[in-house]
C-alpha atoms as a PDB file:
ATOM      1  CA  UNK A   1     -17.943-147.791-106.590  1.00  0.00           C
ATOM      2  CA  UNK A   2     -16.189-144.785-107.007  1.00  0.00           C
ATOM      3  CA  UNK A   3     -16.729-141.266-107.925  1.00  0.00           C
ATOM      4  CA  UNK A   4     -15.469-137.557-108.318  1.00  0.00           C
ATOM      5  CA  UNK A   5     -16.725-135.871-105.596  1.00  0.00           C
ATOM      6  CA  UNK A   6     -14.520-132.115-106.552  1.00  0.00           C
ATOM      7  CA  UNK A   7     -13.709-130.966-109.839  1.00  0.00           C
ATOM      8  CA  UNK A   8      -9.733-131.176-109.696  1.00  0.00           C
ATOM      9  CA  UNK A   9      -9.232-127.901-111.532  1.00  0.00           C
ATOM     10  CA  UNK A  10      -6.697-125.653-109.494  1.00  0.00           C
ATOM     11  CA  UNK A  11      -9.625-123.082-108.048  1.00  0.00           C
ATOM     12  CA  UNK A  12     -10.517-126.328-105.682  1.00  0.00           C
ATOM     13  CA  UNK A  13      -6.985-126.841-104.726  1.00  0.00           C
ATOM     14  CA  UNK A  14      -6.476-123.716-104.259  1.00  0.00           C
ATOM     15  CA  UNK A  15      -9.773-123.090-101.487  1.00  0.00           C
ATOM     16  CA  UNK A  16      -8.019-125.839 -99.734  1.00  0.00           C
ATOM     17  CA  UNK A  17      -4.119-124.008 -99.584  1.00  0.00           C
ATOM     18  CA  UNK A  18      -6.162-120.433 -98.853  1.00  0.00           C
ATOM     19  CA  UNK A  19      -7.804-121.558 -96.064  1.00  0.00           C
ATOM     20  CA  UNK A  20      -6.753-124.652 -94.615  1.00  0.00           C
ATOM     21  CA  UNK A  21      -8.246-124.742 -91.701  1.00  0.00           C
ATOM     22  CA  UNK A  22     -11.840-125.456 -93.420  1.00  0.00           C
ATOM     23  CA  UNK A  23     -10.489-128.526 -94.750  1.00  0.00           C
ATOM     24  CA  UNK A  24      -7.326-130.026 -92.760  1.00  0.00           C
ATOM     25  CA  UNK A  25      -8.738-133.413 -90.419  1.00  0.00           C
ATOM     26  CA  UNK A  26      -6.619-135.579 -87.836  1.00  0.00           C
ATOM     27  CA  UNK A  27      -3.837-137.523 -89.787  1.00  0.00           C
ATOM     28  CA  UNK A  28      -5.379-140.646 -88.901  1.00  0.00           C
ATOM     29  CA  UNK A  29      -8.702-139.400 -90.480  1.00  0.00           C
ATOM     30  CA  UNK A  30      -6.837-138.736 -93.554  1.00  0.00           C
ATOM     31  CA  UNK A  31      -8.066-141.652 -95.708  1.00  0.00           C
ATOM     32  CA  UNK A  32     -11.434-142.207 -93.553  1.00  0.00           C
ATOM     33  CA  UNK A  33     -14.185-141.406 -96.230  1.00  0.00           C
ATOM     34  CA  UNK A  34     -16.774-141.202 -93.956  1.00  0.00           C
ATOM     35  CA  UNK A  35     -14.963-139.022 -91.660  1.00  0.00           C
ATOM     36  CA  UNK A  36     -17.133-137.011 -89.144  1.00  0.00           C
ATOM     37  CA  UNK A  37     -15.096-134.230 -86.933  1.00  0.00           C
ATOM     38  CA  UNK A  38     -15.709-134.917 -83.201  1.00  0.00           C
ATOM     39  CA  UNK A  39     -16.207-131.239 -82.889  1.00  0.00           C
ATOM     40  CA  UNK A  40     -16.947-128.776 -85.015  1.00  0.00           C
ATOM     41  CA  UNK A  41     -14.741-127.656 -87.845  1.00  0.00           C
ATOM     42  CA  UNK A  42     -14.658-123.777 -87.181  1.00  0.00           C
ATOM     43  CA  UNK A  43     -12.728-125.440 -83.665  1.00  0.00           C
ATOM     44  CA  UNK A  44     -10.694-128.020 -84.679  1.00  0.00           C
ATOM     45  CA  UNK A  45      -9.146-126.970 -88.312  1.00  0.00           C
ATOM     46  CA  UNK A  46      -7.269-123.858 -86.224  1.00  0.00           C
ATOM     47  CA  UNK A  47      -6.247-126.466 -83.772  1.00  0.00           C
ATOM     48  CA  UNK A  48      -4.605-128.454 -86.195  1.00  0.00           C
ATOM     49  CA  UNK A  49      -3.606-125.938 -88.375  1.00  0.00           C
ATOM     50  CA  UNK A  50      -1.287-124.575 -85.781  1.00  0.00           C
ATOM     51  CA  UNK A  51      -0.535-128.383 -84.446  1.00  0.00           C
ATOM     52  CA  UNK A  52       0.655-129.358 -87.774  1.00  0.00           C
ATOM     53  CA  UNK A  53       2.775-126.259 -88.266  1.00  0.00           C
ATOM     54  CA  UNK A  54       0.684-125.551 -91.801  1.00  0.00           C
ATOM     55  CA  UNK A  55       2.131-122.579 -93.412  1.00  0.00           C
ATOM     56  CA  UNK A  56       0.927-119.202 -93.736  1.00  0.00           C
ATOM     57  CA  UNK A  57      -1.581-118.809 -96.793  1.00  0.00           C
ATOM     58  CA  UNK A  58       0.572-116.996 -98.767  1.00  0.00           C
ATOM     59  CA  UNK A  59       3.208-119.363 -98.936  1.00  0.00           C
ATOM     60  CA  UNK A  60       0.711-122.304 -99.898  1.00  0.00           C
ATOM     61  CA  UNK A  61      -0.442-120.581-102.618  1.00  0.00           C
ATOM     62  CA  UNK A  62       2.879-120.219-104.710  1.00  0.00           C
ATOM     63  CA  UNK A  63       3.270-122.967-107.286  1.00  0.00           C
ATOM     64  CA  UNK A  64       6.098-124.522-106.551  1.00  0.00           C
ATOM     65  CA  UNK A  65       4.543-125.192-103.141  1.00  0.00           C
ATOM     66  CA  UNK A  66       2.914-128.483-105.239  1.00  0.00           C
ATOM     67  CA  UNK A  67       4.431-128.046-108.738  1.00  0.00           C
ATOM     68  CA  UNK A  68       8.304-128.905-107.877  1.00  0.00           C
END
């Protein structure tokens, strides 16, 4: 079965591109639905954050970041 689990309006997109460290997981994680971080996520989003080279929040929030 499958299901909406976020509205997909641009405020939820958005949360995601201002703070990305609340939301970014392991690449290998990516598709895992039932995904559990090994440690907490307040520790490991900065970690990968800076890992992954994610830019600065102002820079993920322009448009044409997505919208090319």
């Amino acid at each position: 079965m499958v299901w909406q689990e976020q509205p997909l309006f641009m405020g939820w997109c958005l949360n995601c591109h201002r703070n990305p460290e609340n939301y970014v997981r392991p690449r290998d994680e990516i598709y895992n639905m039932n995904y559990v971080p090994a440690e907490p996520q307040e520790v490991l989003g900065p970690r990968l954050v800076a890992e992954y080279g994610i830019m600065p929040a102002e820079q993920l929030t322009n448009c044409y970041v997505c919208h090319r």
